[in-house]
C-alpha atoms as a PDB file:
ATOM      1  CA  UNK A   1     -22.719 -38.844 -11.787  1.00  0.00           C
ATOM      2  CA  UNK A   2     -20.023 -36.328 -13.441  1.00  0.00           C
ATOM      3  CA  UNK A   3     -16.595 -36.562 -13.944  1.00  0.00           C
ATOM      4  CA  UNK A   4     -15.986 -34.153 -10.697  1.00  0.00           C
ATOM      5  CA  UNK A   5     -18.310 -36.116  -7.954  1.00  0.00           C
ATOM      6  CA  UNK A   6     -16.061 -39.216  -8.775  1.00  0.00           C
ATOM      7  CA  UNK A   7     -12.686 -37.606  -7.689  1.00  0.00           C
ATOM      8  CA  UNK A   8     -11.188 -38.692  -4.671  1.00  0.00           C
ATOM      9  CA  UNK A   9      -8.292 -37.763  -4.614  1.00  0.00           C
ATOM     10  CA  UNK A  10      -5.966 -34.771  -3.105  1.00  0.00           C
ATOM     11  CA  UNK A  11      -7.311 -31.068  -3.607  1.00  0.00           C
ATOM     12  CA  UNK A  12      -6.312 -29.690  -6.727  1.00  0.00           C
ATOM     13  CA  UNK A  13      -7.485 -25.891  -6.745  1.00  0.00           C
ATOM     14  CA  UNK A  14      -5.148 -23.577  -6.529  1.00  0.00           C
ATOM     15  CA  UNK A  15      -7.654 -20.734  -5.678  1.00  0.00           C
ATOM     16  CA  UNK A  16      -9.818 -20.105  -2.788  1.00  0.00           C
ATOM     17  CA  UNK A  17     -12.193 -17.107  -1.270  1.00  0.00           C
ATOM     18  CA  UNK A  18     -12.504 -16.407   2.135  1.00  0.00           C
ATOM     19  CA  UNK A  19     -15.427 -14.420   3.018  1.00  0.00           C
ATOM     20  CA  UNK A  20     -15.003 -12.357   6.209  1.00  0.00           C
ATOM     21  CA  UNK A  21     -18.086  -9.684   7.371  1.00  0.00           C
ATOM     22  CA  UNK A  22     -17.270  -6.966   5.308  1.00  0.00           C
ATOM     23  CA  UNK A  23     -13.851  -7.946   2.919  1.00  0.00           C
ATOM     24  CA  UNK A  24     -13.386 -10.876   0.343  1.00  0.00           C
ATOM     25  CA  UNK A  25      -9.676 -12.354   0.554  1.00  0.00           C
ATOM     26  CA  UNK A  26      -8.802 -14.313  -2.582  1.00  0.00           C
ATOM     27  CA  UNK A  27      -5.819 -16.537  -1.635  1.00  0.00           C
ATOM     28  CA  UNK A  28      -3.622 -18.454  -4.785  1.00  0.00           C
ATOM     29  CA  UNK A  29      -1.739 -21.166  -3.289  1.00  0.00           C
ATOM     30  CA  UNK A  30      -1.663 -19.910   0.178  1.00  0.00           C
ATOM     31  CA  UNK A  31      -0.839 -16.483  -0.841  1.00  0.00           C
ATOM     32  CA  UNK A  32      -3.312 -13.705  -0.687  1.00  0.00           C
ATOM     33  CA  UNK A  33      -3.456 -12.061  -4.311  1.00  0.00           C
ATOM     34  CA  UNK A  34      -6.395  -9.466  -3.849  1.00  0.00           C
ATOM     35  CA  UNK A  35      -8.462  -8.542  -1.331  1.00  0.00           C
ATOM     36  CA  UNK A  36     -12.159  -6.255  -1.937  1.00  0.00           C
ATOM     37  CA  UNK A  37     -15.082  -4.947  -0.141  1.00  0.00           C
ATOM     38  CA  UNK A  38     -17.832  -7.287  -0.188  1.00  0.00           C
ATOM     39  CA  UNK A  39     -19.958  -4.670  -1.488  1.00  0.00           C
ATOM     40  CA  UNK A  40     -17.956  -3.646  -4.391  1.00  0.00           C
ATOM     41  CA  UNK A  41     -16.677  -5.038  -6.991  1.00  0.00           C
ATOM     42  CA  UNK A  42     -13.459  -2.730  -6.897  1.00  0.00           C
ATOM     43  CA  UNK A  43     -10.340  -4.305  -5.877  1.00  0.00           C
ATOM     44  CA  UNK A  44      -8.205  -2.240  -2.995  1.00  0.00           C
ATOM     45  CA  UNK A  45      -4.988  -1.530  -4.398  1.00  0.00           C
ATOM     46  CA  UNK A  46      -2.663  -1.338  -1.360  1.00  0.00           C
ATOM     47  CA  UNK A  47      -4.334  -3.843   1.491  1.00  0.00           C
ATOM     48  CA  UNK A  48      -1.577  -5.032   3.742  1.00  0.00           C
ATOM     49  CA  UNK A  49      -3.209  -8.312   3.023  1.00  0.00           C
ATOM     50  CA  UNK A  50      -2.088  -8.550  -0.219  1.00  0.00           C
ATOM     51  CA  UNK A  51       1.256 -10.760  -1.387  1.00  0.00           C
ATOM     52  CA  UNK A  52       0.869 -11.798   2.372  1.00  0.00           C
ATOM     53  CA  UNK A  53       1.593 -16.036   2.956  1.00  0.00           C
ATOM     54  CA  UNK A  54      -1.687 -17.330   4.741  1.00  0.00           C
ATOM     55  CA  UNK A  55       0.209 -18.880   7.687  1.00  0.00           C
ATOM     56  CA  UNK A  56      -2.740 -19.848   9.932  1.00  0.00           C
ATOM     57  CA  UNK A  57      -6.043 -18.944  11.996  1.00  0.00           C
ATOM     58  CA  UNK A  58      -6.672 -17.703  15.344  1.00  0.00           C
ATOM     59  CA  UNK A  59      -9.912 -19.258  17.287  1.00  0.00           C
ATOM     60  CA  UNK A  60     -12.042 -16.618  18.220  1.00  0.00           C
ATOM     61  CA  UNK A  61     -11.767 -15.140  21.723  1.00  0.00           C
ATOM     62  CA  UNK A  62      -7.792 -15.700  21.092  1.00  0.00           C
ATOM     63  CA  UNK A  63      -5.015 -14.241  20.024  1.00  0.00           C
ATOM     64  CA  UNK A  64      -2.756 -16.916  19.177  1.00  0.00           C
ATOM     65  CA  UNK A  65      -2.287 -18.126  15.679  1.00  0.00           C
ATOM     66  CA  UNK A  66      -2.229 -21.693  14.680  1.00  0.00           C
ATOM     67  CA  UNK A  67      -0.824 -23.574  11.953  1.00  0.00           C
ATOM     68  CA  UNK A  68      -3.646 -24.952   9.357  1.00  0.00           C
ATOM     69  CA  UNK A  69      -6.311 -23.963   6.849  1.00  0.00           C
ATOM     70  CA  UNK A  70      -9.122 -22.072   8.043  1.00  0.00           C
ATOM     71  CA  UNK A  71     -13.006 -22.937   8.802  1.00  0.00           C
ATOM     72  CA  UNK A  72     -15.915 -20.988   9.384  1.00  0.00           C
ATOM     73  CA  UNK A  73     -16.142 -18.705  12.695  1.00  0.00           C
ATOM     74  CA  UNK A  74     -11.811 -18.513  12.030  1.00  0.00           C
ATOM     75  CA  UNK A  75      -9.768 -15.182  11.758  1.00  0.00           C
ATOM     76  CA  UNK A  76      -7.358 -15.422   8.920  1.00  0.00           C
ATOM     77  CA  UNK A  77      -3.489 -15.348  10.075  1.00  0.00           C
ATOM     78  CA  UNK A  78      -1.375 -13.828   6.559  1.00  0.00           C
ATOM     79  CA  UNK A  79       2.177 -13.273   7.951  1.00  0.00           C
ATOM     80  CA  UNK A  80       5.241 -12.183   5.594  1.00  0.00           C
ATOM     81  CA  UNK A  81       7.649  -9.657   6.178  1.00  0.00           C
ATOM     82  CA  UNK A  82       7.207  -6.835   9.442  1.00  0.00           C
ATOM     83  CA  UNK A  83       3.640  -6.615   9.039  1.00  0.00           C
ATOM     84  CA  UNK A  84       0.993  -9.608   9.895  1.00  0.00           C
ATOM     85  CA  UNK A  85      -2.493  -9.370   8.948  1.00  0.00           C
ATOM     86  CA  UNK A  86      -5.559 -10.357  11.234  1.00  0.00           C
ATOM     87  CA  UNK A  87      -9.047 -10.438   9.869  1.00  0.00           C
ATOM     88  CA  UNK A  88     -12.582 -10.956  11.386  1.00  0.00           C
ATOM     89  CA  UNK A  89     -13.825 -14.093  11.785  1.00  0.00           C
ATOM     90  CA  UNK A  90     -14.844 -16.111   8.267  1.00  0.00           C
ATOM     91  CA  UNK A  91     -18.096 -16.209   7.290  1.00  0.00           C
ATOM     92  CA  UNK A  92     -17.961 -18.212   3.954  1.00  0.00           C
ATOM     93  CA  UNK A  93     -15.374 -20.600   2.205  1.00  0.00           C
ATOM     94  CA  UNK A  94     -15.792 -20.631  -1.876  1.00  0.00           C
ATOM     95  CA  UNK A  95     -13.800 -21.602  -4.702  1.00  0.00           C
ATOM     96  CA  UNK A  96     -13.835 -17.982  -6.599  1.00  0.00           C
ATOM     97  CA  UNK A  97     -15.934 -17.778 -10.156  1.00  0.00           C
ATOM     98  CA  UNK A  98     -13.044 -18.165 -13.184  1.00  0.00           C
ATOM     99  CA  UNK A  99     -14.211 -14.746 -14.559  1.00  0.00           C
ATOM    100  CA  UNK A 100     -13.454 -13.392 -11.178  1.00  0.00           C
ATOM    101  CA  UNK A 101     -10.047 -15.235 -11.024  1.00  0.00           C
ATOM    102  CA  UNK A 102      -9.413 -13.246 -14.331  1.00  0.00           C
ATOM    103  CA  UNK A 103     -10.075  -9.983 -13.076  1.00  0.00           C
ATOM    104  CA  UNK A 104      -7.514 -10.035 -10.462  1.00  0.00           C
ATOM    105  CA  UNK A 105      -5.197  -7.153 -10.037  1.00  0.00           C
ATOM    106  CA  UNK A 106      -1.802  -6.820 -10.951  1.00  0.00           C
ATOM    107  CA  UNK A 107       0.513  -7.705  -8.018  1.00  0.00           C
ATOM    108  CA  UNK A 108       1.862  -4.141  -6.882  1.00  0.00           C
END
């Protein structure tokens, strides 16, 4: 057994991908930081996603966002400012690569 299948304790990564159809999100500490194409490796630049709090999910068939972290079959909620972001539904939860963590744009 390694060190990391012994933990227990609270969740301690700061860094998480959300995997919708056709768009990665990469969200630091609740806050989306870059968003690309899943075919690309090419980072959008100007996604209203972007510097946006992940406040929630809607269920699918609804409209209504509710508090709490996402799971499968979810549509991401990022709210902050005028502007709040709604995605498709989630296909895939992952804790992003470090290389790709690295390669993260510059906040605008």
């Amino acid at each position: 057994m390694n060190k990391t299948d012994s933990y227990s304790g609270p969740e301690r990564r700061i860094h998480k991908l959300y995997v919708t159809r056709n768009t990665e999100y990469h969200v630091r500490k609740g806050v989306c930081v870059a968003v690309r194409p899943r075919r690309s490796e090419a980072w959008f630049t100007h996604h209203h996603a972007i510097r946006k709090h992940l406040d929630g999910v809607v269920q699918f068939g609804s409209l209504v966002p509710i508090p709490g972290p996402p799971a499968l079959g979810q549509r991401l909620y990022f709210v902050e400012g005028e502007e709040d972001v709604l995605t498709s539904s989630v296909v895939a939860i992952l804790r992003p690569p470090k290389k790709v963590v690295a390669q993260y744009p510059e906040s605008p």
